[in-house]
Protein backbone atom coordinates (compact mmCIF):
# COMPACT_ATOMS: atom_id res chain seq x y z
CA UNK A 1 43.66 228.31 -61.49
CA UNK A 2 45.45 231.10 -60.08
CA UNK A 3 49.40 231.54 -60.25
CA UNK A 4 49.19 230.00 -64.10
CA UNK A 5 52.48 231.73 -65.15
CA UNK A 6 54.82 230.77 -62.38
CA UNK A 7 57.11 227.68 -62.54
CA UNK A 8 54.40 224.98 -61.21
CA UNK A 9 51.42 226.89 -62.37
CA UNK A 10 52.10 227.29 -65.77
CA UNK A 11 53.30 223.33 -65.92
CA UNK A 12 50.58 221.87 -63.98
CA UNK A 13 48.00 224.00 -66.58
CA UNK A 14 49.91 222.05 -69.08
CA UNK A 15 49.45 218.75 -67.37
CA UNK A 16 45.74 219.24 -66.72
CA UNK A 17 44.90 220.40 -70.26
CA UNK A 18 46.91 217.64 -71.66
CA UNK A 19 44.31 215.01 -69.50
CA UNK A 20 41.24 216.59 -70.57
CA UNK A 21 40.42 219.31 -68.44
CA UNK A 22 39.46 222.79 -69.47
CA UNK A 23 41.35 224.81 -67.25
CA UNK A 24 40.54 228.66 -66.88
CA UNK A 25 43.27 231.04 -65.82
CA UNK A 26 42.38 233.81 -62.87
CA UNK A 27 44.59 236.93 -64.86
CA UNK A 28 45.14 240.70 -63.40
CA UNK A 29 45.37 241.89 -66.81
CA UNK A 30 42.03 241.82 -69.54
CA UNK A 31 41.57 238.72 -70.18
CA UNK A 32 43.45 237.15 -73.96
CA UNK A 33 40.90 234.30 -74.32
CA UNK A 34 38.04 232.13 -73.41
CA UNK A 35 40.31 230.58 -71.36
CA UNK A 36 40.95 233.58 -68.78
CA UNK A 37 38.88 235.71 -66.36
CA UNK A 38 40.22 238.56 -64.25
CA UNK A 39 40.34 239.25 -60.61
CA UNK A 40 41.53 241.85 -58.76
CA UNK A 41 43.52 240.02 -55.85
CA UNK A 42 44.26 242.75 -53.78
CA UNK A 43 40.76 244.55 -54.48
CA UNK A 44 38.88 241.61 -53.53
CA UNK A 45 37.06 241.45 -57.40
CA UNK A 46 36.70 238.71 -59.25
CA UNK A 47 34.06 237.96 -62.93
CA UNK A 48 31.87 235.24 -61.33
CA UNK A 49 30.03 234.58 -64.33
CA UNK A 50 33.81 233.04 -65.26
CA UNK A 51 33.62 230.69 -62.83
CA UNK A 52 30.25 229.11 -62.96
CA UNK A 53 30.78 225.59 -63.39
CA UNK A 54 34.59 225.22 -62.22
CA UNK A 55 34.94 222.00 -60.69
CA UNK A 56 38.08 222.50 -58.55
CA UNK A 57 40.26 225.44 -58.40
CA UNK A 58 44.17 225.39 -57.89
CA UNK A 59 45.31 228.59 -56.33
CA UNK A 60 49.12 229.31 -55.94
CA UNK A 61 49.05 232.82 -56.63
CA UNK A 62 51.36 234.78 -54.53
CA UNK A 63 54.50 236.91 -54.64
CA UNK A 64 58.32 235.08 -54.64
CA UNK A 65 59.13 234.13 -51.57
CA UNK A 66 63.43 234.42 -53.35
CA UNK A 67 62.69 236.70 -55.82
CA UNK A 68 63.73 240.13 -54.03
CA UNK A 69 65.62 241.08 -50.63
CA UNK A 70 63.51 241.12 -47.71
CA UNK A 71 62.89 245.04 -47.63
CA UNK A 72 59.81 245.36 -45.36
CA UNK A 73 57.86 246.48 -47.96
CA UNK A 74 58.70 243.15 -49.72
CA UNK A 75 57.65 240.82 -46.62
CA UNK A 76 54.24 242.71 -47.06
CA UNK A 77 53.99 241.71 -50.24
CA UNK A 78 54.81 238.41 -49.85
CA UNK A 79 52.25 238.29 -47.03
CA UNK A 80 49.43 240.54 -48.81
CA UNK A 81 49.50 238.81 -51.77
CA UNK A 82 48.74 235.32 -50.62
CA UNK A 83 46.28 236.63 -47.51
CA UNK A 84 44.15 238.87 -49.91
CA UNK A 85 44.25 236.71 -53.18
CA UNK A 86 43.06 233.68 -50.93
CA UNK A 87 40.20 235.99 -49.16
CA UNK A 88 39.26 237.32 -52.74
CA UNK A 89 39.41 233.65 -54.24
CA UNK A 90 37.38 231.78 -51.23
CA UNK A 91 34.74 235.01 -51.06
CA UNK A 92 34.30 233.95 -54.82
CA UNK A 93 33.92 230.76 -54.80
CA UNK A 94 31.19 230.34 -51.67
CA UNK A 95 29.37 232.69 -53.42
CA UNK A 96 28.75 230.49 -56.44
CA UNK A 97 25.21 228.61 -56.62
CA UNK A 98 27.15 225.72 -56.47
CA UNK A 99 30.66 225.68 -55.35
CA UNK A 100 33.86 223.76 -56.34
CA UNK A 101 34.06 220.46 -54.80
CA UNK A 102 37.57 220.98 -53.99
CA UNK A 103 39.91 223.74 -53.44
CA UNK A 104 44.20 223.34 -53.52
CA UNK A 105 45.13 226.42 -51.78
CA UNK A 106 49.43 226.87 -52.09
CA UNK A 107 50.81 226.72 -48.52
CA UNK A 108 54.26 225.82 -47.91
CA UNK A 109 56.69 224.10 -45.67
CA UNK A 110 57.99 227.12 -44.17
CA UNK A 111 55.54 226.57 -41.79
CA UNK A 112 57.65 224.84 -39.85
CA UNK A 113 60.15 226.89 -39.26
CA UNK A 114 63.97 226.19 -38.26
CA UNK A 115 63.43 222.72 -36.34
CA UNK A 116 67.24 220.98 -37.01
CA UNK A 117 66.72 216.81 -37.11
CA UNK A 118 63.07 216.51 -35.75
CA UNK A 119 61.08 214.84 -38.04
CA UNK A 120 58.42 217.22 -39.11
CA UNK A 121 54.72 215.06 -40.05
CA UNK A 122 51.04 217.23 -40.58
CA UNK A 123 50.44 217.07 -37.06
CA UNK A 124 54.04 219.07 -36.33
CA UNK A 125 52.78 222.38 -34.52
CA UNK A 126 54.12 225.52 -36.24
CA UNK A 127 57.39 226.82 -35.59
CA UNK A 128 58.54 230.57 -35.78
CA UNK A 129 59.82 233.53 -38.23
CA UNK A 130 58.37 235.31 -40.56
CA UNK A 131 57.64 232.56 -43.12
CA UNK A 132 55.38 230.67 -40.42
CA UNK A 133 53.32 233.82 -39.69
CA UNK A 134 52.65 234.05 -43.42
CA UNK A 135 51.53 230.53 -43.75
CA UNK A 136 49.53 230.45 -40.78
CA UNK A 137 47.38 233.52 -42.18
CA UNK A 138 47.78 231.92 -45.87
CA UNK A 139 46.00 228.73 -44.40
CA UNK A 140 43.75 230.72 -42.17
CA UNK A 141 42.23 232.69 -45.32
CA UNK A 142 40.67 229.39 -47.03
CA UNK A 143 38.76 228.56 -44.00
CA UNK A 144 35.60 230.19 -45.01
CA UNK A 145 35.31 227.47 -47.83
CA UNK A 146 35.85 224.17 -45.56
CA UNK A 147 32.84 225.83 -43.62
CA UNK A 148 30.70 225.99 -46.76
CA UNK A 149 31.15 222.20 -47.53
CA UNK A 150 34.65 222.41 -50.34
CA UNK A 151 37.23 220.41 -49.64
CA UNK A 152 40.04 222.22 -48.80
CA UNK A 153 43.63 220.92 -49.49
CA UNK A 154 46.74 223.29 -48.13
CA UNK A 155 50.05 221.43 -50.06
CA UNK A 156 53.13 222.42 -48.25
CA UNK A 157 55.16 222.85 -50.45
CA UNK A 158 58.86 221.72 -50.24
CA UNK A 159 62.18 223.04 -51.90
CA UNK A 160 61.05 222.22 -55.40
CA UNK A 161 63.69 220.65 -58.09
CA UNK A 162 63.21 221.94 -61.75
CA UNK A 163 65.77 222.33 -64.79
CA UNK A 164 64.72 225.53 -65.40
CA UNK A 165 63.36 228.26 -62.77
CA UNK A 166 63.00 228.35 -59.00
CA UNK A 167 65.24 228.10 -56.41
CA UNK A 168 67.91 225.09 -58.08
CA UNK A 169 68.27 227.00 -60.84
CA UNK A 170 71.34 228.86 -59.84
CA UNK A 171 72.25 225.76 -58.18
CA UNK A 172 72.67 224.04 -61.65
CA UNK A 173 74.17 226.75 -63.14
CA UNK A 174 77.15 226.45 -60.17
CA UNK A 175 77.10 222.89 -60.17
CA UNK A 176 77.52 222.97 -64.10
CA UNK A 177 80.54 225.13 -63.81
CA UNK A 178 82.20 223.02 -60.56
CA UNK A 179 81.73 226.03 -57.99
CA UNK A 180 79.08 224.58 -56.29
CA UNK A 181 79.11 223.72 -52.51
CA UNK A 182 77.55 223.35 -49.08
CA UNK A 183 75.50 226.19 -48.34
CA UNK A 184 76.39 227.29 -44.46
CA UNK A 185 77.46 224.70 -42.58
CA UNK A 186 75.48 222.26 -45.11
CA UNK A 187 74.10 220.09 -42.18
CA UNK A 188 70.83 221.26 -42.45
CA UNK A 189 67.87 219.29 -44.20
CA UNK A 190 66.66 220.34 -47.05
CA UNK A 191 62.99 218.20 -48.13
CA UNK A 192 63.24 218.26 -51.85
CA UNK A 193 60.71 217.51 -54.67
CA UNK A 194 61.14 217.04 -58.33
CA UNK A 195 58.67 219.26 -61.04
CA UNK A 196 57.03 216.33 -62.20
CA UNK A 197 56.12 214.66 -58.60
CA UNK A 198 55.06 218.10 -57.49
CA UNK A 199 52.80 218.16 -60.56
CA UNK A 200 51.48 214.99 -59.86
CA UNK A 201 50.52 215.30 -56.24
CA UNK A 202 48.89 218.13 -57.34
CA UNK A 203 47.02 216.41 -60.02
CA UNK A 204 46.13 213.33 -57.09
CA UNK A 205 45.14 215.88 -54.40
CA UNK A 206 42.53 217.39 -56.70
CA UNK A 207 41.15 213.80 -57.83
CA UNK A 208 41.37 212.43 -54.53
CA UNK A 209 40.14 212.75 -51.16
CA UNK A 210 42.67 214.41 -49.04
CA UNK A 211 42.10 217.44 -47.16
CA UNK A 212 43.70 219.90 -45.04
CA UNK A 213 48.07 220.51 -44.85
CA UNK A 214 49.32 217.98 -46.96
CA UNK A 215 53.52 217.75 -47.00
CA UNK A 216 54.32 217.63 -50.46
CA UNK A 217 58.09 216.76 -50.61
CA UNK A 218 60.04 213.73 -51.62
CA UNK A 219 60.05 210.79 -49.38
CA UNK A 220 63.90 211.05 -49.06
CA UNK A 221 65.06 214.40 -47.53
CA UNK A 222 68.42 215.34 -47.36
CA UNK A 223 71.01 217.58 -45.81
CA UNK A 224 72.33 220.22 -48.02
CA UNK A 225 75.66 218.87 -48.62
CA UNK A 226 74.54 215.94 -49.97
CA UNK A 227 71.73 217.40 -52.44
CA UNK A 228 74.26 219.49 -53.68
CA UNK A 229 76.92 216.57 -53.96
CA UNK A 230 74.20 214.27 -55.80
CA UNK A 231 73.73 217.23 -58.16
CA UNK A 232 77.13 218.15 -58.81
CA UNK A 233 78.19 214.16 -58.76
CA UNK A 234 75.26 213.52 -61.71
CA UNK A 235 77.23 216.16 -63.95
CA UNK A 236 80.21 214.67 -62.98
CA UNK A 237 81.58 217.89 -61.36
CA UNK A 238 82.96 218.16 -57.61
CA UNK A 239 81.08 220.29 -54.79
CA UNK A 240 83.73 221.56 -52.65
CA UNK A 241 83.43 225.23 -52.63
CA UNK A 242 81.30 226.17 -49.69
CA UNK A 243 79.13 229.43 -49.31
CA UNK A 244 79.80 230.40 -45.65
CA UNK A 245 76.41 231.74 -43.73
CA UNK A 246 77.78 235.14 -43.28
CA UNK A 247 78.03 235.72 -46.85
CA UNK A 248 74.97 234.23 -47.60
CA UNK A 249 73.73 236.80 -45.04
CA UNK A 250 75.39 239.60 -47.06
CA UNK A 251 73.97 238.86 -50.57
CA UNK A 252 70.54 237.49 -49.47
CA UNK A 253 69.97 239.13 -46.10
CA UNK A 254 67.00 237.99 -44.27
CA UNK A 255 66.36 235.43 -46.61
CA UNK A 256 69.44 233.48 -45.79
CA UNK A 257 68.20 231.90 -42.65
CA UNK A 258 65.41 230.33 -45.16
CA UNK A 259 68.40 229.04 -47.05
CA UNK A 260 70.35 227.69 -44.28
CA UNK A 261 67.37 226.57 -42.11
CA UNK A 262 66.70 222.97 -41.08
CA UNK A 263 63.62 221.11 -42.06
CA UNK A 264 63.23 217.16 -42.05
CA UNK A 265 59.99 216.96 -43.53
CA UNK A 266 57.76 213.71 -43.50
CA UNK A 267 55.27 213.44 -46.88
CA UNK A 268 53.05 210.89 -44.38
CA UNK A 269 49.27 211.81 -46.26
CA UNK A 270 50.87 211.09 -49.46
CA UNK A 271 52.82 208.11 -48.29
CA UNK A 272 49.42 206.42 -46.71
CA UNK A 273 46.71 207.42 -49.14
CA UNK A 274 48.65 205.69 -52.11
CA UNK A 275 51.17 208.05 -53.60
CA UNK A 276 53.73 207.24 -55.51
CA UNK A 277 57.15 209.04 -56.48
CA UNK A 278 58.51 209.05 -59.74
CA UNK A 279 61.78 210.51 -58.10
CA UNK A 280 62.05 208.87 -54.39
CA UNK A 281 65.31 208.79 -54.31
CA UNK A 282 67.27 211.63 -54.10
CA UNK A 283 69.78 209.91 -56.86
CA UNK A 284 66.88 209.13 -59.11
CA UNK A 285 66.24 213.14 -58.52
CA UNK A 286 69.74 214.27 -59.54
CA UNK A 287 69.83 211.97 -62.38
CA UNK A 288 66.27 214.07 -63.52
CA UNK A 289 67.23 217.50 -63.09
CA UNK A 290 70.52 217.20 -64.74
CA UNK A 291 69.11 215.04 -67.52
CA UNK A 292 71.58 212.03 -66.83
């Protein structure tokens, strides 16, 4: 696994030890245990002796997509660091004397782009920005391994919901206080997903047979004003104060449009091939995250 100490990464390790696996971590730094091997992302290195024997391989490391303004050395990063580590990782791998059966390679639903009410399935076209160039090369990267017989899984990622890091973290903390609000005009979709479904689609696209983009996002997406209204109505707290786009422009700057973009995204590969939502309801979803 790859991207072990990030919000999903370091929960899904979690989930997978507490099943049975043996999980080995991919670390930059010299390795703390039995359970890590380095790589070199960027460098294109990794200890192959580490991975003889991995089964399937998880790999969602890559820079924060929210975690800094968009300086344009920052959009490289973000770019760079899931183009090369996927190169590096892939290389790896179909270099083993017997490679992974399976390989979940992070994508996202940025892909997309800004696409207002259409209903956005795996067989939506990409749409435009900066986010869909990165997750066009992202996707493009793991190629190599479909062609040497792995099953290759890209989960698109949604806007995931978690009590504690990521993106509805701040969120919380507003709601919490009763200053939380629409963002923009608060029309816009937003295609949630709790932790713990995100965790287990995971888990079923590694057992499974799926392969290629795979939308992983709640069945039940939502516009903005209402996501936020569930939240603040499960503390029992109003959502009235908007955040305007221009200001959202001013503190987050390129970012923003992310924020305030539309995407009505369709989970249909999960939906047919059997899975099932803890949290498919946005309600059911509010009531989680706030722990009501």
């Amino acid at each position: 696994m790859t991207g072990s100490h990030g919000l999903i990464g370091s929960a899904l390790a979690d989930r997978l030890t507490a099943r049975g696996d043996e999980v080995v971590k991919l670390v930059r730094t010299a390795p703390s245990g039995p359970d890590e091997i380095q790589w070199d992302p960027a460098g294109g290195s990794v200890d192959l002796a580490g991975l003889k024997g991995v089964e399937g391989v998880v790999h969602l490391a890559g820079a924060g997509v929210g975690d800094h303004r968009w300086t344009a050395s920052y959009k490289r990063e973000i770019r760079d660091s899931r183009a090369l580590g996927t190169r590096t990782l892939v290389r790896a791998l179909t270099a083993l004397d017997t490679p992974p059966r399976v390989l979940v390679s992070g994508s996202a639903i940025g892909y997309y782009g800004e696409r207002g009410d259409e209903i956005l399935t795996e067989q939506s076209g990409p749409g435009q920005g900066f986010l869909t160039d990165v997750v066009e090369v992202w996707e493009a990267e793991a190629a190599p391994a479909a062609d040497a017989g792995i099953r290759v899984v890209h989960p698109r990622t949604g806007l995931v919901m978690a009590r504690k890091g990521g993106a509805f973290q701040q969120l919380l903390l507003l709601a919490r206080l009763g200053l939380a609000g629409p963002l923009g005009s608060g029309r816009q979709w937003w295609s949630w997903v709790t932790l713990p479904d995100t965790l287990a689609a995971l888990e079923f696209m590694l057992d499974g047979d799926l392969s290629g983009p795979v939308n992983m996002v709640g069945p039940e997406p939502a516009r903005n004003r209402d996501v936020i209204k569930a939240v603040a109505g499960a503390l029992h707290r109003p959502a009235l104060v908007p955040a305007p786009g221009f200001a959202l422009r001013i503190v987050l700057g390129e970012f923003a449009a992310e924020i305030t973009g539309s995407q009505r995204v369709d989970p249909g590969k999960l939906r047919t091939s059997g899975f099932r939502w803890e949290h498919d309801t946005l309600t059911k979803a509010a009531a989680w995250i706030t722990g009501h």
